[in-house]
Protein backbone atom coordinates (compact mmCIF):
# COMPACT_ATOMS: atom_id res chain seq x y z
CA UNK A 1 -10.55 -13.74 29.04
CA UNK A 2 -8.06 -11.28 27.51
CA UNK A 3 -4.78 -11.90 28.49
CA UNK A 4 -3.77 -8.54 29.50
CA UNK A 5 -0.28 -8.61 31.95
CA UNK A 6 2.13 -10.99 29.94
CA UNK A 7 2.96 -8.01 27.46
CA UNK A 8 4.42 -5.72 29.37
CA UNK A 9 8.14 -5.27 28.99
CA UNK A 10 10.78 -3.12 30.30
CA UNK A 11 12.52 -1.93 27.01
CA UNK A 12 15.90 -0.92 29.28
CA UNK A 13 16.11 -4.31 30.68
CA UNK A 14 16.26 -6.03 27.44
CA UNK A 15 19.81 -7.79 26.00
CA UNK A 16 19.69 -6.60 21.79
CA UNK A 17 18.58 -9.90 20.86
CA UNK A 18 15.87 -9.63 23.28
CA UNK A 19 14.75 -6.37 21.89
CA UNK A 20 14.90 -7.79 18.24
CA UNK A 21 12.76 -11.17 19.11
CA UNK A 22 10.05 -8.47 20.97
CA UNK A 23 9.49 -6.43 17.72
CA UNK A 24 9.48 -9.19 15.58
CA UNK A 25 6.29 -9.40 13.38
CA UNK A 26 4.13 -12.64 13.27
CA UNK A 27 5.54 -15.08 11.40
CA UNK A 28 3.83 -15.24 7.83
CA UNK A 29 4.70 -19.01 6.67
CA UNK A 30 4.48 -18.68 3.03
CA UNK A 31 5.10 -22.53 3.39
CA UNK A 32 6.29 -24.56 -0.03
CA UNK A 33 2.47 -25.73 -0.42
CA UNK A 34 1.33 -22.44 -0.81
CA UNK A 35 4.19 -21.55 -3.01
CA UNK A 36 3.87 -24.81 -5.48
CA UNK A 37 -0.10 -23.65 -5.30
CA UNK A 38 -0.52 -20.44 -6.46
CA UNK A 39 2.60 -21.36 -9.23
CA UNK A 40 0.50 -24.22 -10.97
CA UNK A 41 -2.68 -21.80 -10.73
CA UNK A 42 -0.82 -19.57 -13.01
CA UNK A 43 0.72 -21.92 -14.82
CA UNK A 44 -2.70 -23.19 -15.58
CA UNK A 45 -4.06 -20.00 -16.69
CA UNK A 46 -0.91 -19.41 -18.97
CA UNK A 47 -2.21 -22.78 -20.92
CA UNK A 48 -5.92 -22.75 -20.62
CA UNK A 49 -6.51 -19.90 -20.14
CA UNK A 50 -10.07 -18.57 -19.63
CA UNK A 51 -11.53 -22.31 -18.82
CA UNK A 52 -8.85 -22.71 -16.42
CA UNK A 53 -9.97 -19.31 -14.81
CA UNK A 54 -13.46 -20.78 -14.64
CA UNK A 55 -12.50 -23.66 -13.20
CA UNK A 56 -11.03 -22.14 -10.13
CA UNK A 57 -13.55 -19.66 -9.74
CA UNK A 58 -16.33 -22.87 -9.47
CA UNK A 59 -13.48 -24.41 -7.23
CA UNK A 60 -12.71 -21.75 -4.48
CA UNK A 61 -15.70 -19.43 -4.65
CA UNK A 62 -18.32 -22.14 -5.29
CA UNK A 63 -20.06 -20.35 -8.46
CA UNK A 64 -19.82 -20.63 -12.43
CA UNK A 65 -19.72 -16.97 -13.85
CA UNK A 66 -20.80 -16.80 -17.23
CA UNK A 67 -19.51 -13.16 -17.89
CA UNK A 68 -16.31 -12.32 -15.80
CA UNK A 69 -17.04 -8.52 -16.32
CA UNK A 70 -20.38 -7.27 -14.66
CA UNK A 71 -22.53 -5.44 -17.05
CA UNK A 72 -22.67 -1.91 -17.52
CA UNK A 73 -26.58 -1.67 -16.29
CA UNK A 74 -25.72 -3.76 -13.08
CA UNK A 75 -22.93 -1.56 -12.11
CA UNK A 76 -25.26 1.78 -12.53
CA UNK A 77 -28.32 -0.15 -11.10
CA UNK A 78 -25.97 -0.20 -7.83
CA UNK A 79 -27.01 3.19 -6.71
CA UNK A 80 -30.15 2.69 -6.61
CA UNK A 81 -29.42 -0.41 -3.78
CA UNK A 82 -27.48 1.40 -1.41
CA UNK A 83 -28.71 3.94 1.21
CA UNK A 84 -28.58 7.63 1.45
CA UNK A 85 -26.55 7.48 4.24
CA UNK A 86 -23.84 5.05 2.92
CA UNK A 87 -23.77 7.81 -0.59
CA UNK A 88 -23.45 10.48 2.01
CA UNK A 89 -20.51 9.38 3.99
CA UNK A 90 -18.94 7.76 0.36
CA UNK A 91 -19.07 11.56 -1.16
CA UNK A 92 -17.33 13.06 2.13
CA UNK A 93 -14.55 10.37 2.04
CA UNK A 94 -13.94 10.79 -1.84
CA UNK A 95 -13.87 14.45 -1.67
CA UNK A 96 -11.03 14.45 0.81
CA UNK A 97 -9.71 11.60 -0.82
CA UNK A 98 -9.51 13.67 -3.97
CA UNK A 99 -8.38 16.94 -2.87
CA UNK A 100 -5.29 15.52 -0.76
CA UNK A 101 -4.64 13.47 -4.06
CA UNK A 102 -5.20 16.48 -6.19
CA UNK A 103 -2.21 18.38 -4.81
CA UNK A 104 0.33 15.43 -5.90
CA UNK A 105 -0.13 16.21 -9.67
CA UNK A 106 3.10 18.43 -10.56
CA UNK A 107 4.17 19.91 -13.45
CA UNK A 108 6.62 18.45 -15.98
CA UNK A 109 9.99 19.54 -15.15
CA UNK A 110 12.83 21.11 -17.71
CA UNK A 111 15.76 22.91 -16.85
CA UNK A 112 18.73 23.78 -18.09
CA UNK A 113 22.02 22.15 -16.52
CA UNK A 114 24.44 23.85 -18.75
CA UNK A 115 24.44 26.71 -21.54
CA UNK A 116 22.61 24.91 -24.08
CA UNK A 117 21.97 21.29 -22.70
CA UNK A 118 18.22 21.05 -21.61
CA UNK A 119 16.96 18.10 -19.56
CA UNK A 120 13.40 17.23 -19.01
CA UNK A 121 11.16 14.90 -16.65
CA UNK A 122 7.68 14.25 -18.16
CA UNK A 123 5.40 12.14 -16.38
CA UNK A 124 2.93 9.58 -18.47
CA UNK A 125 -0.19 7.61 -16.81
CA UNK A 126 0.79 3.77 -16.89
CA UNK A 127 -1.72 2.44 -19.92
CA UNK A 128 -3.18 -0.53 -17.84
CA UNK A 129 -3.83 -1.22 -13.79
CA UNK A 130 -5.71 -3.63 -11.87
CA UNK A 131 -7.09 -2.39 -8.47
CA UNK A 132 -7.72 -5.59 -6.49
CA UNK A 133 -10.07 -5.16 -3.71
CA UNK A 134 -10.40 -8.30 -1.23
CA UNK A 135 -13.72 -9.62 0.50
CA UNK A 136 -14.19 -10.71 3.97
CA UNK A 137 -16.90 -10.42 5.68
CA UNK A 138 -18.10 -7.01 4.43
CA UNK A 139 -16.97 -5.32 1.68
CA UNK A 140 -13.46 -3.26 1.55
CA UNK A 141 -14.91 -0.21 0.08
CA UNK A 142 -12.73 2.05 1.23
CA UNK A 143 -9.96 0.11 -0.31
CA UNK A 144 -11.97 0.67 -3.24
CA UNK A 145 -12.02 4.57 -2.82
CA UNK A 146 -7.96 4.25 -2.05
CA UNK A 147 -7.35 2.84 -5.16
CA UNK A 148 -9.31 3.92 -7.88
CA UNK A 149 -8.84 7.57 -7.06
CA UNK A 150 -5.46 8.02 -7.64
CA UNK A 151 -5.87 5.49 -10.96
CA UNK A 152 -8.41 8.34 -12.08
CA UNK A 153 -6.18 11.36 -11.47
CA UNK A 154 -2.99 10.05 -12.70
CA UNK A 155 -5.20 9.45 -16.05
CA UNK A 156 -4.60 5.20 -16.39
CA UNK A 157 -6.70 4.82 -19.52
CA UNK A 158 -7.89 1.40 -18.66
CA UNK A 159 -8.61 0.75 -15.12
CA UNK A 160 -10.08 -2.92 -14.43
CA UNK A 161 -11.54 -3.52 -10.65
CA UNK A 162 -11.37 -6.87 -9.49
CA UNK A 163 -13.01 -8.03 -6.49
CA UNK A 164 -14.30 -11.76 -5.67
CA UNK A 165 -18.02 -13.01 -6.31
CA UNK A 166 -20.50 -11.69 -6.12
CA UNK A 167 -19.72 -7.93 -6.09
CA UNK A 168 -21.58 -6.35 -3.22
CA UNK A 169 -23.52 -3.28 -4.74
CA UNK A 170 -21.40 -1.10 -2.13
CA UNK A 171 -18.27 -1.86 -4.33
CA UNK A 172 -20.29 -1.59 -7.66
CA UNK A 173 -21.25 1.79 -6.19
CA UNK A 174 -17.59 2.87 -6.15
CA UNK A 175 -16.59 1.47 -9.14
CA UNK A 176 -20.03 3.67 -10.87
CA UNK A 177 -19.13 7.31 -9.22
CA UNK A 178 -15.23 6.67 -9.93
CA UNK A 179 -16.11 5.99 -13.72
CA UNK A 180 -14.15 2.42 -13.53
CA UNK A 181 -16.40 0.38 -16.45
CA UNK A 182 -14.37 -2.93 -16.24
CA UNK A 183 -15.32 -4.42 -13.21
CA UNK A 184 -13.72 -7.98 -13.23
CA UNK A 185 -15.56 -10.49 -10.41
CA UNK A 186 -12.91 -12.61 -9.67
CA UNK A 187 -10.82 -13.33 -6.40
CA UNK A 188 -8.07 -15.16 -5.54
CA UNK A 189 -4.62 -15.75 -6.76
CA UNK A 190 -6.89 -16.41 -10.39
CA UNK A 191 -7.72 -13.28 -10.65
CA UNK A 192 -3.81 -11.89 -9.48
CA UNK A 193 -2.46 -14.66 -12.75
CA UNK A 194 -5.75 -13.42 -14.70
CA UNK A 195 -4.83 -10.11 -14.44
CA UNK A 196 -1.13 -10.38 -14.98
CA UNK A 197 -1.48 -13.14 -18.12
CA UNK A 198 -4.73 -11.67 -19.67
CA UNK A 199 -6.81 -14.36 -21.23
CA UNK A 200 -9.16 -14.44 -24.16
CA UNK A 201 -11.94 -12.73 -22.17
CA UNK A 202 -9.79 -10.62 -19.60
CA UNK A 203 -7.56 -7.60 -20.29
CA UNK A 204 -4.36 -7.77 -19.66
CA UNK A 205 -2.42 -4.99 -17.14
CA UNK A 206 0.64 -3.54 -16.40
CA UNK A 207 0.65 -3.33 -12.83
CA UNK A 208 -1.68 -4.46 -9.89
CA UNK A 209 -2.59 -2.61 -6.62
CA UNK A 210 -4.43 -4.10 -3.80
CA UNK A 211 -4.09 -6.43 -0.83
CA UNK A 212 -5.00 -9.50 -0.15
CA UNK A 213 -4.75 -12.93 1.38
CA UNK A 214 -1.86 -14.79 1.67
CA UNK A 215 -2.47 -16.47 -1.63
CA UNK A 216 -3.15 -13.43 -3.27
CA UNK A 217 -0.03 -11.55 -1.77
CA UNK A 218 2.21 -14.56 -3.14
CA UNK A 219 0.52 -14.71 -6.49
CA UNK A 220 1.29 -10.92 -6.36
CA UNK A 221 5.03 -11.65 -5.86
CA UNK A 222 5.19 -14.51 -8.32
CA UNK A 223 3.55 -12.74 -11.46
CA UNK A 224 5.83 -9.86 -10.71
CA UNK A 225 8.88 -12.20 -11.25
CA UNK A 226 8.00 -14.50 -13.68
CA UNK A 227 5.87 -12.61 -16.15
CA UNK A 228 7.63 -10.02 -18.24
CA UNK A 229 6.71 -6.17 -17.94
CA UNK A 230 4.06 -6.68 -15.00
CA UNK A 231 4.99 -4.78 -11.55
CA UNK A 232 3.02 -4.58 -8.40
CA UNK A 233 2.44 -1.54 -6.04
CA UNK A 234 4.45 -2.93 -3.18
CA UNK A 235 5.32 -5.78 -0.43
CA UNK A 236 2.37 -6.91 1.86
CA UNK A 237 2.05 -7.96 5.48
CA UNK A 238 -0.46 -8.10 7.91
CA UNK A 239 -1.69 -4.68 8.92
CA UNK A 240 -0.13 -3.02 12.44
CA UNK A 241 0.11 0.27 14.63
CA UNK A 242 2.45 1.47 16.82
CA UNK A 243 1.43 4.32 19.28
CA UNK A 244 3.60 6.70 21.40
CA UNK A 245 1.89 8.20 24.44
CA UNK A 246 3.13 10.22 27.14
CA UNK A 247 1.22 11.11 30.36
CA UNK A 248 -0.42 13.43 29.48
CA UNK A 249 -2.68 10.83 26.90
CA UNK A 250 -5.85 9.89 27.33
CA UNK A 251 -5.92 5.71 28.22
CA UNK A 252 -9.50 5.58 26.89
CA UNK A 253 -8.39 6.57 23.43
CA UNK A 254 -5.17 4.99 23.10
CA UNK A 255 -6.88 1.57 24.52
CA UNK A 256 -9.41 2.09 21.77
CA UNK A 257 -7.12 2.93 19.05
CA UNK A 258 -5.32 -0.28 19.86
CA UNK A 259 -7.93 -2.89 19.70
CA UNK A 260 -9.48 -0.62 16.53
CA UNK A 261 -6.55 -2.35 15.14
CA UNK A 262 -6.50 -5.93 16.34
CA UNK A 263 -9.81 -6.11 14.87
CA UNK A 264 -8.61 -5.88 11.30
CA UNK A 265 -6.90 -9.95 10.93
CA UNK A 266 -5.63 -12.54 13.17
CA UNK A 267 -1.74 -11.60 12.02
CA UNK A 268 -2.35 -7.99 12.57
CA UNK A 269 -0.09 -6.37 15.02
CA UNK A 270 -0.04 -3.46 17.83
CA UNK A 271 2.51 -1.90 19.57
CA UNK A 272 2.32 0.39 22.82
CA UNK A 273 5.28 2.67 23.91
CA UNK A 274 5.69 5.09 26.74
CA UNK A 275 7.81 6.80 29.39
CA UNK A 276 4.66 6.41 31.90
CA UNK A 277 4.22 3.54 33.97
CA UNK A 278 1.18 4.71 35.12
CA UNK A 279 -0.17 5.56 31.51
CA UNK A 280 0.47 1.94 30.36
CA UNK A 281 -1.48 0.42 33.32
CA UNK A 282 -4.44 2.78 32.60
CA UNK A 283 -4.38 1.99 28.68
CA UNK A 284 -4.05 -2.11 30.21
CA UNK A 285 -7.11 -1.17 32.15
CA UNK A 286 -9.04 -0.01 29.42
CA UNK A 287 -8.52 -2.38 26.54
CA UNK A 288 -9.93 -5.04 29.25
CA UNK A 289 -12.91 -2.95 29.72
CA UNK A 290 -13.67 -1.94 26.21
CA UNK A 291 -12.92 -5.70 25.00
CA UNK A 292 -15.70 -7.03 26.32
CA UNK A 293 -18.37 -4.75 23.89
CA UNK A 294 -16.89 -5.70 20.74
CA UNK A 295 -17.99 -7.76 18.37
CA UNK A 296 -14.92 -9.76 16.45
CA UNK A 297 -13.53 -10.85 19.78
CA UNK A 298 -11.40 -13.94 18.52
CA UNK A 299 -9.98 -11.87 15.87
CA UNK A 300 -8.62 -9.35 18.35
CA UNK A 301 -7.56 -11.95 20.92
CA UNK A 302 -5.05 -13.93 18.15
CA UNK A 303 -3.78 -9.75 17.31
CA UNK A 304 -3.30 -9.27 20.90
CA UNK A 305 -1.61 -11.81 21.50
CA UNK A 306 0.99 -10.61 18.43
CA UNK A 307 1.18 -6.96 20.85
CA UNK A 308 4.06 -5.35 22.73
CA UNK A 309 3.42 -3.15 25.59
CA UNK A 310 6.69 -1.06 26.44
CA UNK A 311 8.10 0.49 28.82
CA UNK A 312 11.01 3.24 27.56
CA UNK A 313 12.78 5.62 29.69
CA UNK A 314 11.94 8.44 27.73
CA UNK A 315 10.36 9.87 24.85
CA UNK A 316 13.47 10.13 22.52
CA UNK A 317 13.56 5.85 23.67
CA UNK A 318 10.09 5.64 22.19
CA UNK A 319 10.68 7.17 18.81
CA UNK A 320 14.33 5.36 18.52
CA UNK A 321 12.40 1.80 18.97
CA UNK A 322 9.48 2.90 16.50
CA UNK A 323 12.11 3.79 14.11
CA UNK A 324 13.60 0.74 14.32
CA UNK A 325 10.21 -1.29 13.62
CA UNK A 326 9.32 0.68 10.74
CA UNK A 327 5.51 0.68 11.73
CA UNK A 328 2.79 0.62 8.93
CA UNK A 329 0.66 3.33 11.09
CA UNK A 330 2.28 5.74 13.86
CA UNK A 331 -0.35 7.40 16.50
CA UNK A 332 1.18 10.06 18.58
CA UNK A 333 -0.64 10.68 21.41
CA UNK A 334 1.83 13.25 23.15
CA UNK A 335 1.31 17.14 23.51
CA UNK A 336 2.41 19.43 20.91
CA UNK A 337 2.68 15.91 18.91
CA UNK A 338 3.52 18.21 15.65
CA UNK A 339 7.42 19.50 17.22
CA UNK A 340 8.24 15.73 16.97
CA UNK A 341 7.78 14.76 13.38
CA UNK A 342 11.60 15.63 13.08
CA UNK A 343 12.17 12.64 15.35
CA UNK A 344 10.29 10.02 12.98
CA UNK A 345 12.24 8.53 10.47
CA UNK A 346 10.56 5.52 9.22
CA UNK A 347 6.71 5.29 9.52
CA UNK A 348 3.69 4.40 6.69
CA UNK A 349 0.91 7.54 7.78
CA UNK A 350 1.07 9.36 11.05
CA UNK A 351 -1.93 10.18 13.31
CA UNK A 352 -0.68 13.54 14.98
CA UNK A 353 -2.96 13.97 18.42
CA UNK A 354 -5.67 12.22 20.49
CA UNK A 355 -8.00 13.81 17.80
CA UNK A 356 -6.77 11.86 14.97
CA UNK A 357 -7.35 8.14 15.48
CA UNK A 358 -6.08 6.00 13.13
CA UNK A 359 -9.88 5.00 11.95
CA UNK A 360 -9.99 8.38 10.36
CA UNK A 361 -6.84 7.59 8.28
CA UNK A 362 -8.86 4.41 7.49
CA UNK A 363 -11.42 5.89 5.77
CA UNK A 364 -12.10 9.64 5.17
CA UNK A 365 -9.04 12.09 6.20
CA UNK A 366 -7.83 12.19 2.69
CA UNK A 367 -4.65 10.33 2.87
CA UNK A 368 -4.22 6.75 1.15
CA UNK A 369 -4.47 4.37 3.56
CA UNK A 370 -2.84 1.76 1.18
CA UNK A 371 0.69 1.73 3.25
CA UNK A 372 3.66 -0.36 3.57
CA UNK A 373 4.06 -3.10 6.10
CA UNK A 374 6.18 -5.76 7.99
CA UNK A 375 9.13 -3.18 7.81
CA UNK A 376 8.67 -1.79 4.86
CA UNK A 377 8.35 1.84 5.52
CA UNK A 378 11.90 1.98 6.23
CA UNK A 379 12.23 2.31 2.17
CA UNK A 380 8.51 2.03 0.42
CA UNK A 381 6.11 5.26 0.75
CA UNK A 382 2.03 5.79 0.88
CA UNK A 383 0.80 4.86 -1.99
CA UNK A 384 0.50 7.91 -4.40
CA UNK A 385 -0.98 9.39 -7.87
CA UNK A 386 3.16 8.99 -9.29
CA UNK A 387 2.40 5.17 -8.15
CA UNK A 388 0.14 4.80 -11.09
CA UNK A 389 2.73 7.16 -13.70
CA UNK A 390 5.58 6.61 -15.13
CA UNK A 391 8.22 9.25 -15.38
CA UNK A 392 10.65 9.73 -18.82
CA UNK A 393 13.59 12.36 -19.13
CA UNK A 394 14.16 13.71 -22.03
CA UNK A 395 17.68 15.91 -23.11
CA UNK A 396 18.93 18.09 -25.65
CA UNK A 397 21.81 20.36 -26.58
CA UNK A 398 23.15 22.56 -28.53
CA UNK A 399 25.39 22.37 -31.03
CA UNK A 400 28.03 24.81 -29.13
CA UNK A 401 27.19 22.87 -25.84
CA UNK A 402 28.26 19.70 -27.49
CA UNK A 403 31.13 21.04 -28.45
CA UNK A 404 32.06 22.51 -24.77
CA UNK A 405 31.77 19.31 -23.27
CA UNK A 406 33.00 16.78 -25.61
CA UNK A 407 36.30 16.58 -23.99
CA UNK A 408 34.77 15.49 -20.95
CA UNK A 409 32.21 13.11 -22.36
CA UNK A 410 35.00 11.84 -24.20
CA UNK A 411 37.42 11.67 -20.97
CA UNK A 412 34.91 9.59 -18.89
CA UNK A 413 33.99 7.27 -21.78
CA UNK A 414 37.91 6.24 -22.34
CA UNK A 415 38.05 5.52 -19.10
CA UNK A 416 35.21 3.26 -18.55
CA UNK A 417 36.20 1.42 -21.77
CA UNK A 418 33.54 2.70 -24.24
CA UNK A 419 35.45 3.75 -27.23
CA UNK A 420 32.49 3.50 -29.64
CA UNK A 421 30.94 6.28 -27.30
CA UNK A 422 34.14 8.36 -28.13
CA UNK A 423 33.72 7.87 -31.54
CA UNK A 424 30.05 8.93 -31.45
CA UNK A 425 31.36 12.47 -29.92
CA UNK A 426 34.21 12.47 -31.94
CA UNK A 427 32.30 12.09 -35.44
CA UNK A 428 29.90 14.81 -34.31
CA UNK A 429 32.41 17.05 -33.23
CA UNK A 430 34.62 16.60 -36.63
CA UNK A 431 31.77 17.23 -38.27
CA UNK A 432 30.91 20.90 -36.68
CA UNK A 433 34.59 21.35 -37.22
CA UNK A 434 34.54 21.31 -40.89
């Protein structure tokens, strides 16, 4: 039975080093096995390349792949093998997906600074990203939608799809109405040193996007450290939700936004503030009542046991604590919820209302849902379109506005040291001179 009384705390009551231990997140042992794993599995892959891929593919996912790219025909055979109403609900989610998206594509910027001196910021598409989309039990397709969408509007030439065997046609689907041709079957932290190494068979890329499993998220941190030119999209942790709720909240829907939550991995984490005694006994109430309907039951016991219910004093308590935890996903269930995003400083996405659960975020609201976690949000953002650019300045000037500023250039360089970038000024300026 759902353990539902030990959690409740009394925020106030709390030494500092009691409040840190109670927002801690679950402890992710990235132990020196893991580590000394997922390093030989690239170091592998850097020798032997494809056979070595091949080898661990028939090792952890039980199946020899003759072609690690599924064919063209296979990929647009997938929408004939899906149902009306998954296409339906797939062009709904895109279509928001695209149109939020959409609005993050500015211009290239130029301005002038001084008479005569012109800076620029252009923005290029990266040449070559891997979207990595993990399997569980079902497939991640809206992962798949998060991804590839932005890839396709920021213009990334070659986009390669990775996903572990065998591709469900759901995931094929996506990869077919997003216009992604390479789709690499593949999963694990092979694919990650695949991807990152390139091989004789697989393309090579230049940054990789995606969760993934603990030996995917450290193959993700290794490549991006020991393989030159290769970057991922950010830190990962287990997912996790913090809600704020006042009285005035519903306990139905905050109890169901809560365990919508715990169902997504054992590690995952929730977190329930509120100035309402009585609210946070309700919301207790109903997460033991709903519990016992749903269907991944041990999942969402090990993520309850990672949750905090608090008790603050007030609201400007709640949002000080969730500031402090940095939460991957912020529901505000609190009237007029809008007059308080002033108050939040660090948070991944924020549901505003009980009309907005954090489901919606999930999968069709438009926003990514590809967000920063175990702290992060305190200084990484939602993934974005400028996630898969690159951005170059350009300058030029004048030949008068050289000449206005060369004492200065000149000044600055002396004093840092640099007399070869005096010299550069002073030959130019010599030069105009005569």
């Amino acid at each position: 039975m759902l353990n539902i009384n030990k959690n409740i705390v009394n925020w106030h009551l709390l030494t500092k080093k009691e409040q840190l231990v109670l927002l801690s997140r679950p402890s992710i042992n990235t132990n020196a096995k893991i580590k000394k794993s997922v390093s030989k599995i690239i170091n592998n892959i850097k020798k032997y390349g494809d056979s070595s891929v091949l080898n661990y593919s028939l090792k952890f996912d039980q199946i020899s792949i003759e072609n690690f790219y599924t064919p063209q025909e296979k990929i647009d055979r997938s929408s004939l093998l899906v149902s009306r109403s998954f296409k339906n609900s797939v062009a709904i989610a895109k279509k928001n997906i695209e149109i939020f998206h959409s609005k993050q594509l500015y211009s290239d910027l130029e301005i002038e600074t001084y008479p005569g001196v012109f800076c620029q910021l252009i923005k290029r598409p990266i040449d070559s990203v891997g979207l990595y989309v993990p399997k569980g039990s079902f497939p991640l397709i809206s992962t798949a939608l998060m991804l590839s969408i932005p890839a396709k509007l920021a213009g990334c030439p070659n986009i390669t799809l990775c996903s572990p065997p065998p591709i469900s046609n759901e995931i094929l689907y996506i990869a077919k109405i997003s216009q992604i041709h390479r789709v690499l079957e593949l999963g694990g932290a092979h694919a990650i040193a695949a991807l990152a190494i390139g091989t004789k068979t697989i393309h090579k890329v230049d940054k990789i996007f995606g969760p993934g499993n603990i030996f995917v998220t450290e193959a993700k941190r290794q490549v991006s450290q020991c393989i030159p030119c290769i970057s991922i999209d950010m830190p990962a942790g287990p997912s996790e939700m913090l809600i704020i709720a006042d009285q005035n909240a519903n306990p139905v829907f905050v109890a169901s936004d809560l365990l919508s939550q715990c169902e997504h991995d054992n590690n995952s984490q929730v977190i329930l503030i509120s100035s309402s005694q009585d609210l946070l006994s309700a919301v207790l109430y109903e997460i033991k009542n709903q519990f016992s309907s749903l269907s991944k039951k041990n999942i969402i016991l090990h993520s309850w046991n990672n949750s905090r219910v608090i008790y603050a004093k007030s609201l400007q308590e709640c949002f000080k604590i969730s500031n402090f935890y940095s939460p991957e996903h912020l529901i505000l269930h609190i009237r007029n919820s809008r007059k308080f995003l002033p108050n939040i400083k660090n948070a991944g996405s924020v549901f505003l209302g009980k009309w907005t659960p954090g489901a919606a975020g999930d999968y069709i609201t438009g926003v990514n849902h590809v967000l920063p976690t175990y702290g992060y949000s305190n200084t990484y953002s939602t993934l974005c379109v400028s996630d898969f650019q690159k951005f170059i300045t350009v300058q030029k000037m004048k030949k008068k506005s050289l000449i206005n500023l060369s004492k200065y250039i000149s000044e600055l360089s002396l004093t840092e040291g640099m007399d070869a970038h005096n010299k550069s000024i002073l030959i130019r300026t010599d030069f105009l001179k005569k």
